[in-house]
C-alpha atoms as a PDB file:
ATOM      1  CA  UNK A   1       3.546 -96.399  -4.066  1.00  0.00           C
ATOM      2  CA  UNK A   2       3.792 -92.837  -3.155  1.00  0.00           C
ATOM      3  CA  UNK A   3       5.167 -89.880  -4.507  1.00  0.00           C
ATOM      4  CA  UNK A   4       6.243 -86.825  -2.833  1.00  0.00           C
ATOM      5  CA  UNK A   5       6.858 -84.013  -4.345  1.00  0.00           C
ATOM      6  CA  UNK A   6       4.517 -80.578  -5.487  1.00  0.00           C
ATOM      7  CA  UNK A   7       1.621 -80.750  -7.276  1.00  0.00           C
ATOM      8  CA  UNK A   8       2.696 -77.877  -9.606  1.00  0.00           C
ATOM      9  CA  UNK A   9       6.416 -79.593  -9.864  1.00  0.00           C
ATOM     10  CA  UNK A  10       6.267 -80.647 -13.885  1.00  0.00           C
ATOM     11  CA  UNK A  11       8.984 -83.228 -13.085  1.00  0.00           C
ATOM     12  CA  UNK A  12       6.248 -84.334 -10.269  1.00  0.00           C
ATOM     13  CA  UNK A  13       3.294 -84.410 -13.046  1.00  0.00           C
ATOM     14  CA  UNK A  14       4.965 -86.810 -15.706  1.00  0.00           C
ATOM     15  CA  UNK A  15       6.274 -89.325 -12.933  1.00  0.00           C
ATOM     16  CA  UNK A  16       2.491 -89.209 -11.977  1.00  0.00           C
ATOM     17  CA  UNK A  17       0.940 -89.808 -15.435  1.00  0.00           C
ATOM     18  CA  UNK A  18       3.847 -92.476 -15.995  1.00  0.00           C
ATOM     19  CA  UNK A  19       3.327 -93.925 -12.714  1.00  0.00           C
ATOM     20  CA  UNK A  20      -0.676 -94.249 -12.436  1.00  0.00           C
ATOM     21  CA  UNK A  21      -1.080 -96.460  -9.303  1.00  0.00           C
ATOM     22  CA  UNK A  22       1.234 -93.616  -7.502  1.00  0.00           C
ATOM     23  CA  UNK A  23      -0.087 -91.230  -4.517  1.00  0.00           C
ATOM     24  CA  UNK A  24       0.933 -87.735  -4.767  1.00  0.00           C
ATOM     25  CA  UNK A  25       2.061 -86.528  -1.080  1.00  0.00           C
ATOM     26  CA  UNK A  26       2.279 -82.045  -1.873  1.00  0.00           C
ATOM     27  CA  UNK A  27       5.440 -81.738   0.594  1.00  0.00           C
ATOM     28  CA  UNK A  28       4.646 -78.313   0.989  1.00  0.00           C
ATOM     29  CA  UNK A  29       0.857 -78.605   2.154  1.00  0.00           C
ATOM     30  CA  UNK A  30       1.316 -82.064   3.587  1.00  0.00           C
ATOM     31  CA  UNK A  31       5.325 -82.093   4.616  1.00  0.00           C
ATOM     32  CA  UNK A  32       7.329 -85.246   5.177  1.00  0.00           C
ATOM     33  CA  UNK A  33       7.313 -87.488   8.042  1.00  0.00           C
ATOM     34  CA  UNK A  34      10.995 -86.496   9.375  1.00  0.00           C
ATOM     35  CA  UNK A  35      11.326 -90.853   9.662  1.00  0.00           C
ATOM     36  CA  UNK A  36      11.379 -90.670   5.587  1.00  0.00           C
ATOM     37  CA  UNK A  37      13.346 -87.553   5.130  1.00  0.00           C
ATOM     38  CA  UNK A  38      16.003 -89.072   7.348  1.00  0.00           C
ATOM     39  CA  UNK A  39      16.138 -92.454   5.660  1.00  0.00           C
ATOM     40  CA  UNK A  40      16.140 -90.291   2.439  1.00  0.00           C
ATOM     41  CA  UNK A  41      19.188 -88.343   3.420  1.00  0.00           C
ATOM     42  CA  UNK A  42      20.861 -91.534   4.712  1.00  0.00           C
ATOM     43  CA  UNK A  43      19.941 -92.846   0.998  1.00  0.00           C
ATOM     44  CA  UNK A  44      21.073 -90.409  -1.007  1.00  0.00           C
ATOM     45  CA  UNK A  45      23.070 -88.176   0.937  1.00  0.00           C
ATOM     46  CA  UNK A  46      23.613 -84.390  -0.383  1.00  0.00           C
ATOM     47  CA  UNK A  47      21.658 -85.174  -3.400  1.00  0.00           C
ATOM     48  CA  UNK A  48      18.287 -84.984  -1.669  1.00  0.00           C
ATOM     49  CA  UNK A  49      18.623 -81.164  -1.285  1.00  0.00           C
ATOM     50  CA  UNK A  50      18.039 -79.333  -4.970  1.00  0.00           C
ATOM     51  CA  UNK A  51      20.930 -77.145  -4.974  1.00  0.00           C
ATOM     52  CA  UNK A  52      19.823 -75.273  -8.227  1.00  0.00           C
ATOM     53  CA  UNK A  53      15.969 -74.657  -6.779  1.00  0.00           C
ATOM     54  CA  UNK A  54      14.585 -70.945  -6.506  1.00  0.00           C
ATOM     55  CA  UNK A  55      14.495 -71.825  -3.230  1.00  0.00           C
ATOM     56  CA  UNK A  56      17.869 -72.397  -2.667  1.00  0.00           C
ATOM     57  CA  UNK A  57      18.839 -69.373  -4.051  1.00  0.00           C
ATOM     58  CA  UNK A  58      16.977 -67.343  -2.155  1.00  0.00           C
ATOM     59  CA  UNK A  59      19.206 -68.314   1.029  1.00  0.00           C
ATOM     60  CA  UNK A  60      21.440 -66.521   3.194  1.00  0.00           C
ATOM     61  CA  UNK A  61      25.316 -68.207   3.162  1.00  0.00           C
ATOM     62  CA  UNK A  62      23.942 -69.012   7.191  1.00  0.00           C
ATOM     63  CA  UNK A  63      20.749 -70.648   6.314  1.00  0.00           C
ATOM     64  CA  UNK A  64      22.843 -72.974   3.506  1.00  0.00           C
ATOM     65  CA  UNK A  65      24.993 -73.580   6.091  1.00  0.00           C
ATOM     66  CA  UNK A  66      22.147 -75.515   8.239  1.00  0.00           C
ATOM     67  CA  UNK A  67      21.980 -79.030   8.199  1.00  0.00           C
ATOM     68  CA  UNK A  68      20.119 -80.472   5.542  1.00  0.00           C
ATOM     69  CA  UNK A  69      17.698 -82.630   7.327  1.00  0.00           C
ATOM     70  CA  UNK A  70      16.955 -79.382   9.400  1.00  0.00           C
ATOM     71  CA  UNK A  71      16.776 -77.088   6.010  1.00  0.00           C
ATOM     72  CA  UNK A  72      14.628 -79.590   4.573  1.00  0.00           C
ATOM     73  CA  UNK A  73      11.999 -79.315   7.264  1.00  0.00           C
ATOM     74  CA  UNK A  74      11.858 -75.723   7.347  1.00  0.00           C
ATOM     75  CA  UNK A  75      11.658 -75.614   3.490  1.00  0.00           C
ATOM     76  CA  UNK A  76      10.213 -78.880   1.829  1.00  0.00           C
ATOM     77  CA  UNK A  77      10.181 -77.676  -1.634  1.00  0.00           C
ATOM     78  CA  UNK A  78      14.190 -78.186  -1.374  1.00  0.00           C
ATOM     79  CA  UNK A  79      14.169 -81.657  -1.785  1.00  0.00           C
ATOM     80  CA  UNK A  80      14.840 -82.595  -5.365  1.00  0.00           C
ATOM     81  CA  UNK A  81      11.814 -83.982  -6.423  1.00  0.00           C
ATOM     82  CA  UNK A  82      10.040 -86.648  -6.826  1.00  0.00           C
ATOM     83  CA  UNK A  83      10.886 -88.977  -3.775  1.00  0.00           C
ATOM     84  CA  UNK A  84       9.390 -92.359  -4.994  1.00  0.00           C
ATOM     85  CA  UNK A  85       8.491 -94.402  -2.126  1.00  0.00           C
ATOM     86  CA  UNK A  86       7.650 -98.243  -3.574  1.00  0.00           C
ATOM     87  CA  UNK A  87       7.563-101.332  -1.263  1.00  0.00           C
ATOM     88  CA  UNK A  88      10.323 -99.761   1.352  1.00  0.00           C
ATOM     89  CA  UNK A  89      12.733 -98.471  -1.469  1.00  0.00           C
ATOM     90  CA  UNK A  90      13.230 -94.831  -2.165  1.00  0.00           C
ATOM     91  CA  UNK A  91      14.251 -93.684  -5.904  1.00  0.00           C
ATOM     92  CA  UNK A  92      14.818 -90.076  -6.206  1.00  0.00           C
ATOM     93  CA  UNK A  93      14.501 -87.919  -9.427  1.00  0.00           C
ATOM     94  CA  UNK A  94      13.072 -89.279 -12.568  1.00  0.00           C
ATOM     95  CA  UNK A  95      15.625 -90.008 -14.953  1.00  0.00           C
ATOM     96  CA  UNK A  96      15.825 -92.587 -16.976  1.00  0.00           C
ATOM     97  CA  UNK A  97      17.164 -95.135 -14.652  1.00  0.00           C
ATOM     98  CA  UNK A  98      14.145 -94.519 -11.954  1.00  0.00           C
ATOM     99  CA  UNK A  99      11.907 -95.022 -14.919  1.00  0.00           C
ATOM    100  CA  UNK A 100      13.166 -97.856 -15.969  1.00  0.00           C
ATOM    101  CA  UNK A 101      13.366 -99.550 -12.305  1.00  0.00           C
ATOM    102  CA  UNK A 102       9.736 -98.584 -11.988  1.00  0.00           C
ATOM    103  CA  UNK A 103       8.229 -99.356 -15.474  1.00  0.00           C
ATOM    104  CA  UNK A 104      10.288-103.263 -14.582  1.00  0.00           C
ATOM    105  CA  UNK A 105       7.794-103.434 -11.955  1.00  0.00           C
ATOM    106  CA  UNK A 106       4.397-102.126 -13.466  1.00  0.00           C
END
């Protein structure tokens, strides 16, 4: 199972300590293979890019405008975090339906 997310992220942290057996992957110091972002994107669509991140609001109206795969490659810590990666399916966030689907299968 891996994780990818920040290491600072405190969303990132709990899934962690919840999720033992899970590999942090920092998307900012490591990035994301652009294979997973796109199959992430074709996942879950508009939702992968955080929308109410510091990040994001510290775009120009033409940067926002890029496309999101593109955005997310030039700034990782966009994605809403964490992107769970567990035996080929992706769960994004951690809400209480992720944790649930998870803790089913610890």
């Amino acid at each position: 199972m891996r994780l990818y997310g920040l290491k600072n992220c405190d969303t990132c942290r709990k899934a962690l300590k919840a999720l033992p057996q899970a590999e942090l992957v920092d998307v900012r110091a490591d990035g994301i293979s652009p294979d997973l972002l796109a199959r992430a994107y074709e996942t879950f669509g508009e939702k992968l890019v955080n929308t109410r991140s510091t990040t994001w609001r510290g775009l120009s109206e033409a940067e926002r405008a890029t496309p999101p795969l593109e955005l997310l490659q030039q700034y990782p810590a966009l994605m809403k975090r964490p992107l769970i990666e567990d035996g080929g399916r992706l769960y994004l966030g951690w809400d209480k339906t992720v944790q649930a689907a998870l803790s089913a299968q610890v």
